[in-house]
N, C-alpha and C. Protein backbone atom coordinates (compact mmCIF):
# COMPACT_ATOMS: atom_id res chain seq x y z
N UNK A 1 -56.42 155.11 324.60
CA UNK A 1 -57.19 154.17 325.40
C UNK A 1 -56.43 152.84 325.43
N UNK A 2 -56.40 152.25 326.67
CA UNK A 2 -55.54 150.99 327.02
C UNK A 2 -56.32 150.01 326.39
N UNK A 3 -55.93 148.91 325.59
CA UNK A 3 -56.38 147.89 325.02
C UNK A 3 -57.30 147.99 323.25
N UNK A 4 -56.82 149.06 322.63
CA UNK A 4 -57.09 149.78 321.82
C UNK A 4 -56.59 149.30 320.69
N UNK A 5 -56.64 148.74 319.73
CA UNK A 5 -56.07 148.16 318.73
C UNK A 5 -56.46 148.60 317.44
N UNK A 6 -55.77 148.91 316.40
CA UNK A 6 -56.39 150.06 315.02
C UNK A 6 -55.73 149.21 313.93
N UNK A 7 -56.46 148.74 312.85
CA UNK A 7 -56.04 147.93 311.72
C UNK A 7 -56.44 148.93 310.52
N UNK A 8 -55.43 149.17 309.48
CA UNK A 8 -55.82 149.52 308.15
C UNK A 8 -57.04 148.84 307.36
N UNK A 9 -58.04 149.47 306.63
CA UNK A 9 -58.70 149.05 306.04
C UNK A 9 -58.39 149.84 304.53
N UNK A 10 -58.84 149.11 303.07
CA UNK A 10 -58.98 149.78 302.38
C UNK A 10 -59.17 151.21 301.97
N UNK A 11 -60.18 151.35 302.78
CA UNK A 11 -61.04 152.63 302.96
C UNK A 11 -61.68 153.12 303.97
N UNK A 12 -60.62 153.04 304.78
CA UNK A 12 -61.24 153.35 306.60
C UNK A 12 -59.90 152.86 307.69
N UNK A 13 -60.70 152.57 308.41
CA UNK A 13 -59.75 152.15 309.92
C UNK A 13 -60.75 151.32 310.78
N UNK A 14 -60.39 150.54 311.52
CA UNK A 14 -61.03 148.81 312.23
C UNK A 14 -60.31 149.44 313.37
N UNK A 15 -61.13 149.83 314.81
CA UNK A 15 -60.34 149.71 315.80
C UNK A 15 -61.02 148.80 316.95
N UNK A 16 -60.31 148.19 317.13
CA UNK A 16 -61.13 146.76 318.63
C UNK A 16 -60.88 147.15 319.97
N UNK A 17 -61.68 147.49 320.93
CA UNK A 17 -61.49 147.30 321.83
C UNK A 17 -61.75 146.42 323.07
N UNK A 18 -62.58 146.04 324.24
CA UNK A 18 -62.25 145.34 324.82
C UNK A 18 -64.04 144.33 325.03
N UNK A 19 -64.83 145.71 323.77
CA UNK A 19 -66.16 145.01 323.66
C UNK A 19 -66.51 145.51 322.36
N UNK A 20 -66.37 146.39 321.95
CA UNK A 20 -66.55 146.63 320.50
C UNK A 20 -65.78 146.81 319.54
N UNK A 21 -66.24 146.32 318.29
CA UNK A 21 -65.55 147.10 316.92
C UNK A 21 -66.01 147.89 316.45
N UNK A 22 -64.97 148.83 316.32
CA UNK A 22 -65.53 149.97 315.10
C UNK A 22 -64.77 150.59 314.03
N UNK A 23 -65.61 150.72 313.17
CA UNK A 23 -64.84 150.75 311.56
C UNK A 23 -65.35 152.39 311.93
N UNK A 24 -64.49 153.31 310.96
CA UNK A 24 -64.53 154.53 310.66
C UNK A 24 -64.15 154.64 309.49
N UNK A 25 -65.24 154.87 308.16
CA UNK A 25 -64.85 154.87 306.54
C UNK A 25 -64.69 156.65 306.37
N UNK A 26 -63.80 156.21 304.76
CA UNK A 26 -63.52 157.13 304.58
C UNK A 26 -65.53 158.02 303.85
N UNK A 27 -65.17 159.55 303.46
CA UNK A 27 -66.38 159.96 303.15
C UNK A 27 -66.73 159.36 301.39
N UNK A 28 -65.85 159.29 300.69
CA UNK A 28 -66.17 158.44 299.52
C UNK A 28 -66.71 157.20 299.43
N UNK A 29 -66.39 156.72 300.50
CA UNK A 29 -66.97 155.26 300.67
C UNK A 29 -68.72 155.21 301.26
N UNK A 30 -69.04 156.04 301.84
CA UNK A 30 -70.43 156.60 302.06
C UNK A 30 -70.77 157.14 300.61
N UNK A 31 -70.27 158.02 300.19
CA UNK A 31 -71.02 158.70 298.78
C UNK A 31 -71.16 157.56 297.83
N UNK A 32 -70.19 156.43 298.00
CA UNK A 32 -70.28 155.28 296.98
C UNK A 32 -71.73 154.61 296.97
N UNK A 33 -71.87 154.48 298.49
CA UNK A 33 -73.12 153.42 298.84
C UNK A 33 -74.26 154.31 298.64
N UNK A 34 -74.50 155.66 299.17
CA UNK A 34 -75.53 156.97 298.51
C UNK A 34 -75.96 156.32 296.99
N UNK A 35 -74.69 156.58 296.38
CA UNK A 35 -74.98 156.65 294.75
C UNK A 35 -75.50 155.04 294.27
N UNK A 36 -75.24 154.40 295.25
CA UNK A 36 -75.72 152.99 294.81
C UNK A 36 -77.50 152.27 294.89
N UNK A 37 -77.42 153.35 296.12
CA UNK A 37 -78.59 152.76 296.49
C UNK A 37 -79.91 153.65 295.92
N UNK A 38 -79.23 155.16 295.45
CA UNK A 38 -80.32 155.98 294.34
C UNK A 38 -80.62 155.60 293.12
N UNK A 39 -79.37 155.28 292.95
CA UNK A 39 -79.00 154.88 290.91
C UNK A 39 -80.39 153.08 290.89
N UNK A 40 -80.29 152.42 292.26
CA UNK A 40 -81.05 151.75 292.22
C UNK A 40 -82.48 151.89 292.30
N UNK A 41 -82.93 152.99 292.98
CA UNK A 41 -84.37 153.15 293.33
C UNK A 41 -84.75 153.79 292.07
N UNK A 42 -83.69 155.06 291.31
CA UNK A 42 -84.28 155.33 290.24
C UNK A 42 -84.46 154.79 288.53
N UNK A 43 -83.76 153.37 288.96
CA UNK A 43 -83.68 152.26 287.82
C UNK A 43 -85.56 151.80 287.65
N UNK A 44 -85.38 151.37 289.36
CA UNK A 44 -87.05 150.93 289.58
C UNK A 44 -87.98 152.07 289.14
N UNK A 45 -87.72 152.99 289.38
CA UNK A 45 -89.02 153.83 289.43
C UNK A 45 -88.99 154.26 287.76
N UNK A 46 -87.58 153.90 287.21
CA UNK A 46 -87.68 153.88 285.63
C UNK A 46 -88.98 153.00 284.82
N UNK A 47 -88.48 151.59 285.82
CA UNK A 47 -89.41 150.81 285.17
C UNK A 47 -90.92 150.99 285.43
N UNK A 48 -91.21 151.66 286.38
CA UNK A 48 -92.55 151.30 287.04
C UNK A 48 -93.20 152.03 286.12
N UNK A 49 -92.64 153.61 285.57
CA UNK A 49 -92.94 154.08 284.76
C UNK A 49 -93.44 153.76 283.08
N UNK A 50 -92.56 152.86 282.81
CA UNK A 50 -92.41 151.68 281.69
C UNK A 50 -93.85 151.23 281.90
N UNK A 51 -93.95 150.46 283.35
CA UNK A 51 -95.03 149.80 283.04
C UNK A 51 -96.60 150.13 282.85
N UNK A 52 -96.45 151.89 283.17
CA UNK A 52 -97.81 152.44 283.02
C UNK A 52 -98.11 152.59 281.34
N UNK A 53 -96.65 152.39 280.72
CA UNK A 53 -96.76 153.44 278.88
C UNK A 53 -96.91 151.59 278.48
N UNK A 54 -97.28 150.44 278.54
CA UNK A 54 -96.70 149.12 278.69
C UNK A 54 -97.75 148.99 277.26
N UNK A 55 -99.17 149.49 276.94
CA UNK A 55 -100.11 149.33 276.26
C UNK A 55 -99.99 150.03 275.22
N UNK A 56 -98.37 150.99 275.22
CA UNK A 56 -98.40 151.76 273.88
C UNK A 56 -97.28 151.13 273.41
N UNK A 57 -96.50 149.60 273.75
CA UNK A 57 -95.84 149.20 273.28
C UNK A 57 -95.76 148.11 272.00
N UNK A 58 -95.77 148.39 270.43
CA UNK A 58 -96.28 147.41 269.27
C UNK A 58 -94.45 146.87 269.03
N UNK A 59 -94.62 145.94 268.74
CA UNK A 59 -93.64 145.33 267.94
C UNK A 59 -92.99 144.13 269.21
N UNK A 60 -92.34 143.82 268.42
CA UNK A 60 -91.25 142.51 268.92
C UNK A 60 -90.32 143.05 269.77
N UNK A 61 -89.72 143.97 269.33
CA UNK A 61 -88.60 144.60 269.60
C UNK A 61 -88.67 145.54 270.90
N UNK A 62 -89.87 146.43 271.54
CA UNK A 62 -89.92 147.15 272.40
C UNK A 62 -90.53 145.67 273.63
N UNK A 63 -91.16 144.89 273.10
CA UNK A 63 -91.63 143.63 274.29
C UNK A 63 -90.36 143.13 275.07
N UNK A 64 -88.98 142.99 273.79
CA UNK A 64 -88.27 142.28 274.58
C UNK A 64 -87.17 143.33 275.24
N UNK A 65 -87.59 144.16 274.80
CA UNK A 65 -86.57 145.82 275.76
C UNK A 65 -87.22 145.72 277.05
N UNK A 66 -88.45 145.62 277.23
CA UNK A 66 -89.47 146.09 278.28
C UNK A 66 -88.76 144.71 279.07
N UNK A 67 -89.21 143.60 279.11
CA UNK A 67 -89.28 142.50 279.67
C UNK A 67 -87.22 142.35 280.42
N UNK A 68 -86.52 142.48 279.28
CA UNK A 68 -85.10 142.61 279.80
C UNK A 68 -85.07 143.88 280.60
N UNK A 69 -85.67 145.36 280.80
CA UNK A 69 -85.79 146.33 281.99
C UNK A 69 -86.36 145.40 283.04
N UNK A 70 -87.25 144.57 282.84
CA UNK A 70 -88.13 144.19 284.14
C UNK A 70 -87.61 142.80 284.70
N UNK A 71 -86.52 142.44 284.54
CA UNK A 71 -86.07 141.54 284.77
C UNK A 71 -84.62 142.01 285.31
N UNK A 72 -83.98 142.92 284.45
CA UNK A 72 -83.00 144.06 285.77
C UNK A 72 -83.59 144.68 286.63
N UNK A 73 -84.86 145.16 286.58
CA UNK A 73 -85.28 145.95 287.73
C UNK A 73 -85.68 144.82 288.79
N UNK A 74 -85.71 143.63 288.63
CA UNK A 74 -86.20 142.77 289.51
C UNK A 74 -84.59 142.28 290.17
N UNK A 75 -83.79 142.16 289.63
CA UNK A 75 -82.50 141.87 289.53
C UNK A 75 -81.88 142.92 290.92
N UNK A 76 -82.42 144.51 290.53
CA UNK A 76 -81.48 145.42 291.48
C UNK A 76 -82.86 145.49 292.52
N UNK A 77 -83.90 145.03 292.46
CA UNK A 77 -84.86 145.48 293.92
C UNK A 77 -83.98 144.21 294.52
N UNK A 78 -83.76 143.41 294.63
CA UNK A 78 -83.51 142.32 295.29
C UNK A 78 -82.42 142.86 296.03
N UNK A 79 -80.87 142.87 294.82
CA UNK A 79 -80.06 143.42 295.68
C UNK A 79 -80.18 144.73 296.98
N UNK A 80 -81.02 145.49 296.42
CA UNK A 80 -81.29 146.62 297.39
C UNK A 80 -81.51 146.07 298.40
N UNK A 81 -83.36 145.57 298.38
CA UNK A 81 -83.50 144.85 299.97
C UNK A 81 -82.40 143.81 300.82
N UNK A 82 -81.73 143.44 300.04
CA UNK A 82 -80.73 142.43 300.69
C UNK A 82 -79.27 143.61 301.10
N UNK A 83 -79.39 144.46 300.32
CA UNK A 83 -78.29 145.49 301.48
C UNK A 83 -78.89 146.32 302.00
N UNK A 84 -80.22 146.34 302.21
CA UNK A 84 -81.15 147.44 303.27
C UNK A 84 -81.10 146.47 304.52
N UNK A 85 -81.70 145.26 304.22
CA UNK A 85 -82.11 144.09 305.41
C UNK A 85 -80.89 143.53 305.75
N UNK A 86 -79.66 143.32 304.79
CA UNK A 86 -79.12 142.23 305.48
C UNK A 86 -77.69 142.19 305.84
N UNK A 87 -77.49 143.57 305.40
CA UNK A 87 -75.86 144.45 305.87
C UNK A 87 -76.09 144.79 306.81
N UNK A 88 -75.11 144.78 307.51
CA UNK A 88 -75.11 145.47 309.07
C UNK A 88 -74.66 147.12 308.64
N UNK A 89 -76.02 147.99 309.03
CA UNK A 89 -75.06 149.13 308.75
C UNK A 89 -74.36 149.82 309.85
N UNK A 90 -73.98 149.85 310.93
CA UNK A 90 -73.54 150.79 311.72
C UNK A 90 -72.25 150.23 312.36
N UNK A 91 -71.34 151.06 312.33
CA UNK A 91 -70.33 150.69 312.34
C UNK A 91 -69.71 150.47 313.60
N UNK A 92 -70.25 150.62 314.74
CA UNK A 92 -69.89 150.03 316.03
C UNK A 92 -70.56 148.97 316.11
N UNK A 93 -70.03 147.72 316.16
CA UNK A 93 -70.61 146.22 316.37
C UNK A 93 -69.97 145.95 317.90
N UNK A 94 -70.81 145.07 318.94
CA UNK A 94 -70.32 144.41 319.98
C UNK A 94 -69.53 143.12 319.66
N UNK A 95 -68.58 142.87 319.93
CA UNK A 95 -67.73 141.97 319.92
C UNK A 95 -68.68 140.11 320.65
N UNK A 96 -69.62 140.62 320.75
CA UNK A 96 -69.87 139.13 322.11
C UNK A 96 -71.42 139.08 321.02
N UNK A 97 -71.38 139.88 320.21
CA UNK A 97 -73.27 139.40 318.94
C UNK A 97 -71.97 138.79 317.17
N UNK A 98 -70.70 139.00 317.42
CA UNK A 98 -70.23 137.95 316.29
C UNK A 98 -70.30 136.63 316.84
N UNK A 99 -70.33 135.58 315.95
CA UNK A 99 -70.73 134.27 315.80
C UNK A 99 -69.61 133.52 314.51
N UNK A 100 -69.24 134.60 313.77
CA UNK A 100 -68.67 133.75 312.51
C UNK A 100 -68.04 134.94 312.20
N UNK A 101 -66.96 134.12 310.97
CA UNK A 101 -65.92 135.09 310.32
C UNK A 101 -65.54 134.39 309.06
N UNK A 102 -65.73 134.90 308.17
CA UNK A 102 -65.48 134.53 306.99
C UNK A 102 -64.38 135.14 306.38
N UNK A 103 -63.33 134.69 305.94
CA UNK A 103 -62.16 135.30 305.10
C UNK A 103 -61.86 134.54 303.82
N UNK A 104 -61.43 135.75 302.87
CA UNK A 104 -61.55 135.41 301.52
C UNK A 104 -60.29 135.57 301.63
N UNK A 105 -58.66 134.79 301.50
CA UNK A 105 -57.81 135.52 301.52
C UNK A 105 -56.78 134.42 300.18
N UNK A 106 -56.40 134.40 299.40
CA UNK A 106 -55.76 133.52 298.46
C UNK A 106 -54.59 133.61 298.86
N UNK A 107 -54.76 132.27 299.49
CA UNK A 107 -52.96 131.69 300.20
C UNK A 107 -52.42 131.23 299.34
N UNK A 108 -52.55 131.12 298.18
CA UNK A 108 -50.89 131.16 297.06
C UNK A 108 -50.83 132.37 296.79
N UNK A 109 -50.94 133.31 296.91
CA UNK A 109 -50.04 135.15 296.96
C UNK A 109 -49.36 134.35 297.28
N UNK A 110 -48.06 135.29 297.32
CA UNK A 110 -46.98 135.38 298.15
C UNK A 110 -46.54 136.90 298.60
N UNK A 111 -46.39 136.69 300.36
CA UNK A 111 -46.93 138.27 300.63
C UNK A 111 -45.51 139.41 300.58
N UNK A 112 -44.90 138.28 299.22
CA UNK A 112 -43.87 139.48 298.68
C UNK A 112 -44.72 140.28 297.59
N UNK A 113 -45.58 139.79 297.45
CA UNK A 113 -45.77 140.58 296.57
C UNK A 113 -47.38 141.94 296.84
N UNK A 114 -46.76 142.28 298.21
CA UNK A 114 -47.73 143.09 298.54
C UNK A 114 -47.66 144.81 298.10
N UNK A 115 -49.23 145.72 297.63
CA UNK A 115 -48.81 146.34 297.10
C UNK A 115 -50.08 147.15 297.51
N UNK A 116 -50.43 148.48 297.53
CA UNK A 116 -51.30 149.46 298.61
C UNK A 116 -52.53 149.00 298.36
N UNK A 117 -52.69 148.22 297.34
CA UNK A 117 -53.81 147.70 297.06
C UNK A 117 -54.17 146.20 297.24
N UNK A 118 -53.76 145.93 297.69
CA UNK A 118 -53.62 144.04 298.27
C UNK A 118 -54.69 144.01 299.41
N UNK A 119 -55.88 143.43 299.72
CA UNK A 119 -56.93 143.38 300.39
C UNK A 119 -56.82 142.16 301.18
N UNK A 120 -57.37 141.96 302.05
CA UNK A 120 -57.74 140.70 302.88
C UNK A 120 -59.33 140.81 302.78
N UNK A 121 -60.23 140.15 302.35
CA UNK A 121 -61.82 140.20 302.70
C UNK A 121 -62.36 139.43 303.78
N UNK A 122 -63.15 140.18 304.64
CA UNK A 122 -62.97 139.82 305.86
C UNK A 122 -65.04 139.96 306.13
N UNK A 123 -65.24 139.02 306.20
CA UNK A 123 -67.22 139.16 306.51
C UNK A 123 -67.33 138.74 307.37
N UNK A 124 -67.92 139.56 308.36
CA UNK A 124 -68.36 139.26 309.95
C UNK A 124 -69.94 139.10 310.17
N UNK A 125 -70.46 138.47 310.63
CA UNK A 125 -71.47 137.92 310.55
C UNK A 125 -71.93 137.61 312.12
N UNK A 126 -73.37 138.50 312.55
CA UNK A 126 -73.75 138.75 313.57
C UNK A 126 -75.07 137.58 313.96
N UNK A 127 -75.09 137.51 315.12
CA UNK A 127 -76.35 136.35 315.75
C UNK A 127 -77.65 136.38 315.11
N UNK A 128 -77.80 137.86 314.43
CA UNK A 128 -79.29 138.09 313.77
C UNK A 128 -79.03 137.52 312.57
N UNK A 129 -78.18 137.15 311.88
CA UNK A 129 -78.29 136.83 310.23
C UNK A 129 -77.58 138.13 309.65
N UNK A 130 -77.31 139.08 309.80
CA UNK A 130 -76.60 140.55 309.30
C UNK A 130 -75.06 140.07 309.11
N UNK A 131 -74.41 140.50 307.86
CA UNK A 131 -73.09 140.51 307.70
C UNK A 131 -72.56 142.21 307.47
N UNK A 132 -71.27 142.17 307.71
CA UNK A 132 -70.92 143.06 307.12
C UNK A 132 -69.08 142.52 307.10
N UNK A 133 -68.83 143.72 305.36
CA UNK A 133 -68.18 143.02 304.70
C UNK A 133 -66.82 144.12 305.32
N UNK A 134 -65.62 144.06 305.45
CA UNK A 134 -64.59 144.78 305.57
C UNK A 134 -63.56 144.38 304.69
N UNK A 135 -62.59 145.15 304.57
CA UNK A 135 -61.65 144.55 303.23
C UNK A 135 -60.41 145.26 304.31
N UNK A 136 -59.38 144.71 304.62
CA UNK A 136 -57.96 144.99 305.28
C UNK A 136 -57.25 145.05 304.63
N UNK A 137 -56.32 146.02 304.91
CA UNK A 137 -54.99 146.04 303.70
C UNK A 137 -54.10 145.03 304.17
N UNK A 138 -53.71 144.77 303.54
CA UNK A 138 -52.42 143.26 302.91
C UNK A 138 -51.20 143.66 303.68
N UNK A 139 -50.68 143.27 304.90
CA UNK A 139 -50.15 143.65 305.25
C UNK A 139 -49.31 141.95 306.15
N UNK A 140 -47.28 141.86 306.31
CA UNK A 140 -47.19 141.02 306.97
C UNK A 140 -48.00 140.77 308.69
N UNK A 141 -48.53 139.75 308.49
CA UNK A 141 -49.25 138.92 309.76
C UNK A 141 -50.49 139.78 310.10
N UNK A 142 -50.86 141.06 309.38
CA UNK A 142 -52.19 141.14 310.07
C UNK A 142 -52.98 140.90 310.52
N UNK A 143 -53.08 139.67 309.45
CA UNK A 143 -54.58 138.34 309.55
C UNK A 143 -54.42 138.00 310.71
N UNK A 144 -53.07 137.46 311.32
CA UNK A 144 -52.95 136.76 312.02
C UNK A 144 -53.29 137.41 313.56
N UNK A 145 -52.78 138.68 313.02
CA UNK A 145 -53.18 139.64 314.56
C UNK A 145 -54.64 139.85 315.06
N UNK A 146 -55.40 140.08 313.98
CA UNK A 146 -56.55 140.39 313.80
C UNK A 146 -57.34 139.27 314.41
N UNK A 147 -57.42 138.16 313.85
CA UNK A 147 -58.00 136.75 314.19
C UNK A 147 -57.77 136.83 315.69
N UNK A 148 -56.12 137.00 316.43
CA UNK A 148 -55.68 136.78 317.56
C UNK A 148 -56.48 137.76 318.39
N UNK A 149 -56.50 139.17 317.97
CA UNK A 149 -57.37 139.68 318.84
C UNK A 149 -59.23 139.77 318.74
N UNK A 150 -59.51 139.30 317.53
CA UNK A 150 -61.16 139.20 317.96
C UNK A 150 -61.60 137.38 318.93
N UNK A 151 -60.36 136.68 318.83
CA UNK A 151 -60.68 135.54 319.50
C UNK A 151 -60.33 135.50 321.13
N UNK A 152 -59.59 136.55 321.60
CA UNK A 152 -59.15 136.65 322.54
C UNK A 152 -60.30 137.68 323.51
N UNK A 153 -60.96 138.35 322.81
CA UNK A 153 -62.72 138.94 323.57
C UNK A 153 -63.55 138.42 323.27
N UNK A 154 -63.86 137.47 322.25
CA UNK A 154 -64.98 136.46 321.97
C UNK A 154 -64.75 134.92 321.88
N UNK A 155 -64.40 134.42 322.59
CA UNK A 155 -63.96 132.77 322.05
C UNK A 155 -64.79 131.65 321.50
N UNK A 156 -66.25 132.75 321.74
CA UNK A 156 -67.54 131.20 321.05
C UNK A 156 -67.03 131.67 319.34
N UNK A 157 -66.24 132.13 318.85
CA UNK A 157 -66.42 132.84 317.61
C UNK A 157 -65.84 131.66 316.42
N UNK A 158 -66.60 131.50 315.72
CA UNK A 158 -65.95 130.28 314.37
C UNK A 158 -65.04 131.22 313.36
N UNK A 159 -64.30 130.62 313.23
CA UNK A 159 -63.33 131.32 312.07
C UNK A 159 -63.56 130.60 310.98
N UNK A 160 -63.51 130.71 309.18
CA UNK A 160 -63.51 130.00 308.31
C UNK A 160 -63.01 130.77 307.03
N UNK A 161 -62.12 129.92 306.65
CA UNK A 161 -61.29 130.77 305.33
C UNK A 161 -62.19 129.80 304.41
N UNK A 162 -62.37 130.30 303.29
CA UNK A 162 -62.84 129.79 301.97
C UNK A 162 -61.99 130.73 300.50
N UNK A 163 -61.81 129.30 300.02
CA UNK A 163 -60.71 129.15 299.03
C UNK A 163 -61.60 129.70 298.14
């Protein structure tokens, strides 16, 4: 396809075209987020359990076990709803609903010293409040390509590196 552009990602592939992006992950990277988001629901439903046995708990010692569970379980509901609500999950985004770009990239490297594992972090951030996070492999001038072509189909778009 004419105007087709494909960037390495960590764990996938970024391809832009002339209105959308789309990421294509690898299948581990799905089983990652699976296992993340069960291991979380069944942390909670650990505790909830906790809190029915809560009246057979005597001593000092099981109060402050209970209370440190219910204070991680409050810890991972949060994170959950905030990557249920506030990740973008689907991986075709329109190019003309980004608004912002956030890059994490530490400009004292020196990109001699690039290596299969060298990332660019890259958070795109849509008109609704939704981010989603991509990680690019480390590669000479990518950034630079990358930036060049999402500004060249969207130009209201803010760019911002943070140190």
């Amino acid at each position: 396809m004419r105007g087709l552009r494909t960037y390495k990602l960590i764990d996938g592939e970024l391809n832009i075209d002339y209105t959308h992006l789309c990421i294509t992950y690898s299948i581990q990277k799905y089983f990652r987020e699976f296992m993340k988001i069960m291991g979380g629901i069944a942390l909670i439903a650990a505790f909830l359990k906790k809190i029915n046995n809560y009246d057979n708990f005597y001593g000092i010692y099981e109060n402050i076990i209970f209370w440190i569970f219910a204070v991680g379980s409050s810890i991972i509901a949060y994170f959950l709803v905030e990557h249920i609500f506030k990740k973008i999950w689907g991986n075709k985004i329109k190019l003309n609903d980004l608004v912002k770009i956030e890059i994490d990239n530490d400009e004292d490297e020196i990109d001699i010293d690039i290596d299969e594992d060298s990332k660019i972090e890259i958070t795109l951030f849509k008109n609704n409040g939704r981010s989603k996070l991509v990680q690019l492999k480390k590669q000479n001038c990518i950034l630079e390509s990358f930036l060049d072509d999402i500004k060249k189909r969207n130009l209201r778009i803010q760019i911002k590196h943070i140190d």
